[in-house]
Protein backbone atom coordinates (compact mmCIF):
# COMPACT_ATOMS: atom_id res chain seq x y z
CA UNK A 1 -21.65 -119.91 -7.41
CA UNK A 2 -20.49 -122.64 -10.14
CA UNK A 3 -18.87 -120.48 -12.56
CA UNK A 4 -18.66 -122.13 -16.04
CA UNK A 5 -15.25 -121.33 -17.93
CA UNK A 6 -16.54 -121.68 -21.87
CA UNK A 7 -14.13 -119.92 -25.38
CA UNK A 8 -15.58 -116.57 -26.65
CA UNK A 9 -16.93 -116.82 -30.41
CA UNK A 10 -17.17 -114.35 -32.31
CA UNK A 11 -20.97 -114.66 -32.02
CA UNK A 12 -20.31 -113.78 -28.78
CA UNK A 13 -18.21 -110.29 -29.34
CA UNK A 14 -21.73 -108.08 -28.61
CA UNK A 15 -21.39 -109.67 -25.30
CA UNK A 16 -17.97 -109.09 -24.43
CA UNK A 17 -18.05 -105.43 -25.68
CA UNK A 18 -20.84 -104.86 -22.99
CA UNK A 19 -18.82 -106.40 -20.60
CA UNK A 20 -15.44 -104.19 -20.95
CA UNK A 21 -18.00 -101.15 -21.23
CA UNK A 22 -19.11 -101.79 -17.73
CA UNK A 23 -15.98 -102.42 -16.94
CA UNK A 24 -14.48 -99.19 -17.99
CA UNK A 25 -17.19 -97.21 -16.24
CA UNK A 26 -16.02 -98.32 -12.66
CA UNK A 27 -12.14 -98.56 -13.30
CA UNK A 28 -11.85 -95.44 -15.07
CA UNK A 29 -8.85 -97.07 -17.46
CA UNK A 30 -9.47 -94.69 -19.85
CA UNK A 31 -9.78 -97.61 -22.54
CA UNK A 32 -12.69 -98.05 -25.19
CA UNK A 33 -13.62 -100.88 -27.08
CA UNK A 34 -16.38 -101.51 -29.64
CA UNK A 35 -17.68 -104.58 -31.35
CA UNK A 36 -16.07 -103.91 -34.69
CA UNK A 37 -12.20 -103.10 -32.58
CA UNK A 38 -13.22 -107.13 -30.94
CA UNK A 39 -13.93 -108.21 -34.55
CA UNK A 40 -10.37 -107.22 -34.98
CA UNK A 41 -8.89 -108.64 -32.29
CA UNK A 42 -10.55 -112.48 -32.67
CA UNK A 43 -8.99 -111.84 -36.30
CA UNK A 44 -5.44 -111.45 -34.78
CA UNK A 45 -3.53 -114.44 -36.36
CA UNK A 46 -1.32 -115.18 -33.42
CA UNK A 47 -4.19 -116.38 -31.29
CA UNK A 48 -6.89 -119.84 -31.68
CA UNK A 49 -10.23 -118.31 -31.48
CA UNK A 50 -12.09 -121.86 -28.96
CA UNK A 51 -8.92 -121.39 -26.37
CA UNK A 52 -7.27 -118.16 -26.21
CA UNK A 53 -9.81 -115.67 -25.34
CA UNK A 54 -12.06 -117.40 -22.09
CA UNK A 55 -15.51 -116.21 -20.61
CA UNK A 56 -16.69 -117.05 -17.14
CA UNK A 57 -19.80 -117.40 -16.97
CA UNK A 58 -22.81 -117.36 -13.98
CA UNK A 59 -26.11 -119.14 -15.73
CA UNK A 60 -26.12 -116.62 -18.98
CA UNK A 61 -24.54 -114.41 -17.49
CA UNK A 62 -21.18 -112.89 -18.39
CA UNK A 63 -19.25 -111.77 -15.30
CA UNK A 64 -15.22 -112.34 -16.04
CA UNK A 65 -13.19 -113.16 -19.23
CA UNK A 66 -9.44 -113.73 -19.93
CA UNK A 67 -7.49 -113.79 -23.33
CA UNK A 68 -4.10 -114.99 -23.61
CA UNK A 69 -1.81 -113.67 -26.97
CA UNK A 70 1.23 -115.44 -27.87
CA UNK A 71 3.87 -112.77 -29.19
CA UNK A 72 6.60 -113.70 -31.63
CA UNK A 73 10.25 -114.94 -30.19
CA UNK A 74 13.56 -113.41 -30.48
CA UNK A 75 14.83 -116.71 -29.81
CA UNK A 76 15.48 -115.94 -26.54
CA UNK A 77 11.81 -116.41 -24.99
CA UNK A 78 8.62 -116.63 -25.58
CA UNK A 79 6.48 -113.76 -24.84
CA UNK A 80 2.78 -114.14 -24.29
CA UNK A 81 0.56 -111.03 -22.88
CA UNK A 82 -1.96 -111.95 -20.75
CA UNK A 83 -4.86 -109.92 -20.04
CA UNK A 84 -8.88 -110.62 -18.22
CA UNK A 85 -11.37 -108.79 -16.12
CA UNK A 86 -14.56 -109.32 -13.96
CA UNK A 87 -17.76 -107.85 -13.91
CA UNK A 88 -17.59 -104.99 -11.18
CA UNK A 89 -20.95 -106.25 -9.20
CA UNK A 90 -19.46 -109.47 -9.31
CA UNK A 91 -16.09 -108.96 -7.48
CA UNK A 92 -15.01 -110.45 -3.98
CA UNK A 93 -16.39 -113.80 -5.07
CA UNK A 94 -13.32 -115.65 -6.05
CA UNK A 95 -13.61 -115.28 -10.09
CA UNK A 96 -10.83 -113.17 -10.55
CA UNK A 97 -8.89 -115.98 -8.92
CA UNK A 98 -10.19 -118.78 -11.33
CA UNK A 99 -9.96 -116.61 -14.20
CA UNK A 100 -5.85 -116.08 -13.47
CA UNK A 101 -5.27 -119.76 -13.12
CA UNK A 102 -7.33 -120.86 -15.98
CA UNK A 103 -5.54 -118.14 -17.85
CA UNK A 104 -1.74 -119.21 -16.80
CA UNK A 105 -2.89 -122.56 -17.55
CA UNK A 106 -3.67 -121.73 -21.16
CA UNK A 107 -0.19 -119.44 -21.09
CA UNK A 108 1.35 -122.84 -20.23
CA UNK A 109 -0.09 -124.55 -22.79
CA UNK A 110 1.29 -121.95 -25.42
CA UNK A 111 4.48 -122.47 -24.24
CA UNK A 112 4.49 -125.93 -24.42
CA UNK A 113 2.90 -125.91 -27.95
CA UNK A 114 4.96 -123.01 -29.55
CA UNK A 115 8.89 -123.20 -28.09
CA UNK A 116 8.79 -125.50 -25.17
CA UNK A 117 12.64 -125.15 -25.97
CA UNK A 118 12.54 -122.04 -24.48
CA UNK A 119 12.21 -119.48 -21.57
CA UNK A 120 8.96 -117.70 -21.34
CA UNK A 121 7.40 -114.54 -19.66
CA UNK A 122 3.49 -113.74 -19.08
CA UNK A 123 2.74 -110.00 -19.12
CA UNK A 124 -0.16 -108.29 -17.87
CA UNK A 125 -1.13 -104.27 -17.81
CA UNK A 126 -3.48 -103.18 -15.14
CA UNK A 127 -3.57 -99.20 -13.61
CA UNK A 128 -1.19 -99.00 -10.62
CA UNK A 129 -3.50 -97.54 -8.33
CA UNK A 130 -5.83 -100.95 -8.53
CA UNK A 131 -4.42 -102.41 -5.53
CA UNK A 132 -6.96 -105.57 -5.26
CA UNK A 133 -5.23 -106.56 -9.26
CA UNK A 134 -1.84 -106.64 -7.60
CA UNK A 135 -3.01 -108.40 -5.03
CA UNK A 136 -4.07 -111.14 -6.67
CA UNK A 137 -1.34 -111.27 -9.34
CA UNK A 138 0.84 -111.46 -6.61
CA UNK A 139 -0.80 -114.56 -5.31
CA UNK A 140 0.29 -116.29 -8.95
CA UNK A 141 3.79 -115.04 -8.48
CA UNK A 142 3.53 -112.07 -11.16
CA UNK A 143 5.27 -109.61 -10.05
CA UNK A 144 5.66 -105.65 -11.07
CA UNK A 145 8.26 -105.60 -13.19
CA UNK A 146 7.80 -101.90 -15.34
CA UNK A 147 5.85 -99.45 -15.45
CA UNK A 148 4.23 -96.90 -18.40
CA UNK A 149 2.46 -93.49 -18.40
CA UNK A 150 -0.63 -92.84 -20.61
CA UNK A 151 -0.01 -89.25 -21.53
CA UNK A 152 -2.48 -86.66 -23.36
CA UNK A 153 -2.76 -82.86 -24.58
CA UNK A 154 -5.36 -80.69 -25.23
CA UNK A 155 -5.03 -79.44 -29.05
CA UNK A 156 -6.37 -75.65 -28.77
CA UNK A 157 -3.30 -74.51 -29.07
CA UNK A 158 -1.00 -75.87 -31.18
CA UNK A 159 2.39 -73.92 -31.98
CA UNK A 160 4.38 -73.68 -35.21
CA UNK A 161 6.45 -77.21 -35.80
CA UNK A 162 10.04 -76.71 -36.45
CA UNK A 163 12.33 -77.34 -39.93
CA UNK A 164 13.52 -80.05 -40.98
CA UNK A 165 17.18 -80.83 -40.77
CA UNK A 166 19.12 -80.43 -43.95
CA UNK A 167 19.25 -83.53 -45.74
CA UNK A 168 16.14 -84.66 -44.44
CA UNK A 169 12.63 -84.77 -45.71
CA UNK A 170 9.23 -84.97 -44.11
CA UNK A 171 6.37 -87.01 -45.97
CA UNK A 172 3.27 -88.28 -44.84
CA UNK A 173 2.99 -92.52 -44.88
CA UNK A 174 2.51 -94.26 -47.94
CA UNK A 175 2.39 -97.98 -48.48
CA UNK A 176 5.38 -98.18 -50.73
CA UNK A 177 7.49 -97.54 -47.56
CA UNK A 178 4.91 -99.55 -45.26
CA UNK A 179 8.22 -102.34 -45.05
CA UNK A 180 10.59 -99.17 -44.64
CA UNK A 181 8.38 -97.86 -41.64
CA UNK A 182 8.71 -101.62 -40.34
CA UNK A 183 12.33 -101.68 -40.59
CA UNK A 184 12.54 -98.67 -38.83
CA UNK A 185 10.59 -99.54 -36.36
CA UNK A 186 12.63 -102.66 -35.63
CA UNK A 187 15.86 -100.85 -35.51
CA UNK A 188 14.82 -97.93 -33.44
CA UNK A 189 13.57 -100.43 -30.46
CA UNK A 190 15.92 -102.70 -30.80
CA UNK A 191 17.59 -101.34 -27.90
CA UNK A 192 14.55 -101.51 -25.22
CA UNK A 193 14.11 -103.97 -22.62
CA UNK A 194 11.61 -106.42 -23.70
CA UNK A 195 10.95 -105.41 -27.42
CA UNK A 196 10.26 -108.64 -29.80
CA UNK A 197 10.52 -107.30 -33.21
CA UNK A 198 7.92 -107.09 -35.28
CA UNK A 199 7.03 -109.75 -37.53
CA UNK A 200 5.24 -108.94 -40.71
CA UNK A 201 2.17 -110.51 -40.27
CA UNK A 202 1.96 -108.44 -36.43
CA UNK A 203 2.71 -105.66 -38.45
CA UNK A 204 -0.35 -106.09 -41.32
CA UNK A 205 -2.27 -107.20 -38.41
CA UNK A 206 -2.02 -103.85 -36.48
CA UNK A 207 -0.77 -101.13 -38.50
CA UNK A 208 -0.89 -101.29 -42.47
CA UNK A 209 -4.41 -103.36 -42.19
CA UNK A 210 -5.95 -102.04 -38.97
CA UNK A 211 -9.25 -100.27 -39.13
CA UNK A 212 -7.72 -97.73 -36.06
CA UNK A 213 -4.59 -97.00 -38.68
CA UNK A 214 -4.80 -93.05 -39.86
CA UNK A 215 -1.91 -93.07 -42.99
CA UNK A 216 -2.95 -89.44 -43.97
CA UNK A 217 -1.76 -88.64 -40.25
CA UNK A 218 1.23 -90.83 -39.84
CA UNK A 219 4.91 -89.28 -40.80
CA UNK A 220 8.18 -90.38 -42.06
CA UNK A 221 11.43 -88.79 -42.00
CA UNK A 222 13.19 -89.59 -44.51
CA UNK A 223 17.24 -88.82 -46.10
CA UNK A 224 17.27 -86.69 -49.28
CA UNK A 225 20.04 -89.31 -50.58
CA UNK A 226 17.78 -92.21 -50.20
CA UNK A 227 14.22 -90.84 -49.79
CA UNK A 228 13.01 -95.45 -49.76
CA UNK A 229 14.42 -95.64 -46.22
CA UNK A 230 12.97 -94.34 -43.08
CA UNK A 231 15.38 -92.83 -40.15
CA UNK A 232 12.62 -91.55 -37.82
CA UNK A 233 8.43 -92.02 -38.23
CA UNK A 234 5.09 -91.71 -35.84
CA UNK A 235 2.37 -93.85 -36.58
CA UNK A 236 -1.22 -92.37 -36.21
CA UNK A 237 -4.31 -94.25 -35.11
CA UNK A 238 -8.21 -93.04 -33.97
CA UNK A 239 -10.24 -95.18 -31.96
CA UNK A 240 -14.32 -94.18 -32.61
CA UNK A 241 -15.03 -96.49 -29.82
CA UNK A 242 -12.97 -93.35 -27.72
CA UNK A 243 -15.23 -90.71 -29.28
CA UNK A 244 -18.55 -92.78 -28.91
CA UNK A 245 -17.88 -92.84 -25.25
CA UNK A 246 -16.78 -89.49 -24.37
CA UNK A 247 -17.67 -87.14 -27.36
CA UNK A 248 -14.00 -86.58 -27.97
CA UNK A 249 -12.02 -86.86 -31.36
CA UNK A 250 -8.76 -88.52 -30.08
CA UNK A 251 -5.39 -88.99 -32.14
CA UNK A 252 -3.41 -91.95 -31.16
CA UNK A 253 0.13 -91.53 -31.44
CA UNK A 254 0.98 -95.32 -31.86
CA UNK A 255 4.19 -95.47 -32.18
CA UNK A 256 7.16 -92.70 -32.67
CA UNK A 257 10.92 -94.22 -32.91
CA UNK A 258 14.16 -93.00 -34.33
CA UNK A 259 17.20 -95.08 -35.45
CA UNK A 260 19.84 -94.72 -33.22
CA UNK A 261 22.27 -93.20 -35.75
CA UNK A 262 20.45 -90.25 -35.88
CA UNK A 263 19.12 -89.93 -32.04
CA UNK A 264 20.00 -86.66 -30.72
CA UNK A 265 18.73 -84.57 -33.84
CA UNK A 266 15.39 -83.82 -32.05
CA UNK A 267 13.47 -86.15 -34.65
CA UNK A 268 11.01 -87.45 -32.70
CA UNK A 269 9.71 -83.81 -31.18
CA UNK A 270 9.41 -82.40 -34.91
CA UNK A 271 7.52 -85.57 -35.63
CA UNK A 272 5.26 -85.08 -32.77
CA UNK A 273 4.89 -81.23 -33.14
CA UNK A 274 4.32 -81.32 -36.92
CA UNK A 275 1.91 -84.61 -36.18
CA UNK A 276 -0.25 -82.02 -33.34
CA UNK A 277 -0.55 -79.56 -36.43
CA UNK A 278 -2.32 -82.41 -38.63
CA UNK A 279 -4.51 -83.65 -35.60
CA UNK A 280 -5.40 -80.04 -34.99
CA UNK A 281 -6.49 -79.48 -39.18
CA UNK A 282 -8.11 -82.59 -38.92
CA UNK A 283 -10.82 -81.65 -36.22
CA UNK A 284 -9.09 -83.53 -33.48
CA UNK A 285 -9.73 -82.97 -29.80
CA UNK A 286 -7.05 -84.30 -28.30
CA UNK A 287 -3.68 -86.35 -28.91
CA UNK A 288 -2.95 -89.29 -26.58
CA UNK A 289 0.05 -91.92 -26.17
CA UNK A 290 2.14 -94.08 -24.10
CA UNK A 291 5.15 -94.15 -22.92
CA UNK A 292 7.56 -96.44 -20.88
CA UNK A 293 8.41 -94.89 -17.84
CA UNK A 294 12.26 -96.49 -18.45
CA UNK A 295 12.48 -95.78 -22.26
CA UNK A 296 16.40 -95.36 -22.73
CA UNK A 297 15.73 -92.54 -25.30
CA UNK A 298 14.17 -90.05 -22.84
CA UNK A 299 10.87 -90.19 -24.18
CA UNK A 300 9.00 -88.83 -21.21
CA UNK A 301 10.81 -85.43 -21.40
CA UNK A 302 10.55 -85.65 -25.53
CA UNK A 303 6.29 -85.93 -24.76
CA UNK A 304 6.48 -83.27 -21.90
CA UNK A 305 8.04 -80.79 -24.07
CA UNK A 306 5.46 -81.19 -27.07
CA UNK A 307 2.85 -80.59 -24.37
CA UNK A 308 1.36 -84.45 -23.06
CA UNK A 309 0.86 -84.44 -19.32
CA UNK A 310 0.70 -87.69 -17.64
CA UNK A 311 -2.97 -88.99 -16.80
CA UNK A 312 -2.60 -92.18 -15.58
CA UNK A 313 0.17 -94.75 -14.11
CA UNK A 314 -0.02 -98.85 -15.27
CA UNK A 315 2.27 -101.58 -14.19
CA UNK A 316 3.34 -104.68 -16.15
CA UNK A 317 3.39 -107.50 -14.35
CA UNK A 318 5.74 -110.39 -15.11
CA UNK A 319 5.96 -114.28 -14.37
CA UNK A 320 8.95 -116.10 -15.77
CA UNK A 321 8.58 -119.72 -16.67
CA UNK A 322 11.81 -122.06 -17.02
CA UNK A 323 11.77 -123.97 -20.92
CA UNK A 324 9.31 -126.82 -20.95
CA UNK A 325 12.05 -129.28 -22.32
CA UNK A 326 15.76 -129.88 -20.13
């Protein structure tokens, strides 16, 4: 087979969607995307739409793609996620092996263009039980490095959410605290292995201007004496692509964080239970999330508590590259 490497378009999203759909059916990775969700994603300002997201291609035929995203820099590396697939009927024929390389050589690239100055590691997610991925990650030297849980409840029954703390205050989002919520977010992860912090155009990008974004479901704690800054928040999104597939209203918790000077107050479970309530009132089906299996805060047990069970395993693979420049 003479497999033709060629840039997706965004003529060419209608494709691509059908692609990851059959994709989805085999592997089971519990992960739906639509044309207008791709529309988003060739919109993401940290790529170059014509180089960073790849089809392979058999005649006309679609049967592998990669996409490579830069992430910001803490000035200590560059971080670029890494991510690609092939056709299920098509696998066992060596194009999961050009796709990688092609895709690592594009990762290269990025590093050489963006902060050759500097250190850099390629991520990629795939399910832990796909042994054949790690396999051939493993051939390119990426190697498992952590590991999350995608966790989800039912929301039939949903119990009564607890106060809130004295001197604290519970109110939904609203965009004059958008750059609050950032800040917060920041500050809360600050801590965790890996985190880049959020830049603000990453944060228009995929919260405050994201089609998935629910505001009238995301809350903010915030303190009586200065109700303009945010000590603890959950961000709410809803994927339709999810419900067009399985018939299911799902709520997305995004993103839940606390800063660390007021960890220990049980924050982030009142944010989740009082979060379940609004899911419930909203006609949800189901909450979702996920979770770092290593999270320093003890999220797992947090999640487990307000009533997520773990569905699925995923590993993140890592290859470290030395600075481009002595």
């Amino acid at each position: 087979m003479d497999l033709t490497l060629r840039p997706l378009l965004t003529d060419d999203i209608p494709l691509l969607a059908r692609h990851l759909a059959a994709v989805e059916a085999v592997d089971n990775t519990g992960e739906h995307y639509n044309e207008d969700d791709l529309v988003e994603e060739f919109a993401n300002p940290d790529i170059e739409v014509g180089k960073d997201i790849v089809g392979g291609f058999d005649g006309d035929d679609l049967v592998g793609y990669f996409a490579v995203y830069p992430r910001s820099t803490d000035d200590s590396y560059q971080k670029v996620h890494v991510e690609g697939s092939v056709n299920p009927a098509r696998r066992g024929e060596g194009i999961g092996t050009r796709l990688v390389e092609a895709m690592l050589a594009r990762a290269d690239e990025v590093h050489a263009e963006k902060h050759p100055d500097l250190p850099a590691k390629y991520n990629v997610t795939g399910l832990s039980a796909n042994a054949a991925q790690e396999e051939l990650l493993a051939a390119f030297e990426m190697v498992p490095e952590r590991w999350n849980f995608v966790m989800r409840t039912r929301l039939d029954d949903v119990p009564e959410p607890p106060a809130v703390p004295e001197g604290l205050s519970l109110v939904k989002y609203s965009a004059e605290l958008d750059r609050a919520m950032l800040e917060a977010h920041n500050a809360a992860f600050v801590d965790h292995p890996n985190f880049t912090p959020w830049t603000d155009v990453m944060w228009k990008q995929w919260v405050s201007d994201s089609r998935n974004f629910r505001p009238e479901l995301s809350l903010l704690v915030v303190e009586d004496v200065a109700p303009d800054r945010v000590v603890a928040y959950l961000q709410s999104n809803e994927f339709d692509a999810y419900f067009q597939a399985t018939g299911r209203r799902e709520a997305y918790v995004a993103k839940v964080g606390t800063r660390r000077e007021h960890r220990g107050r049980g924050l982030a479970g009142l944010l989740l239970a009082h979060a379940l309530v609004l899911y419930k009132q909203a006609g949800f089906d189901e909450a979702s999330l996920d979770v770092d299996s290593e999270n320093p805060t003890g999220a797992l047990g947090i999640y487990e508590r307000a009533g997520f069970e773990v569905e699925s395993r995923w590993t993140n693979y890592a290859l470290h590259r030395e600075p481009v420049l002595g």
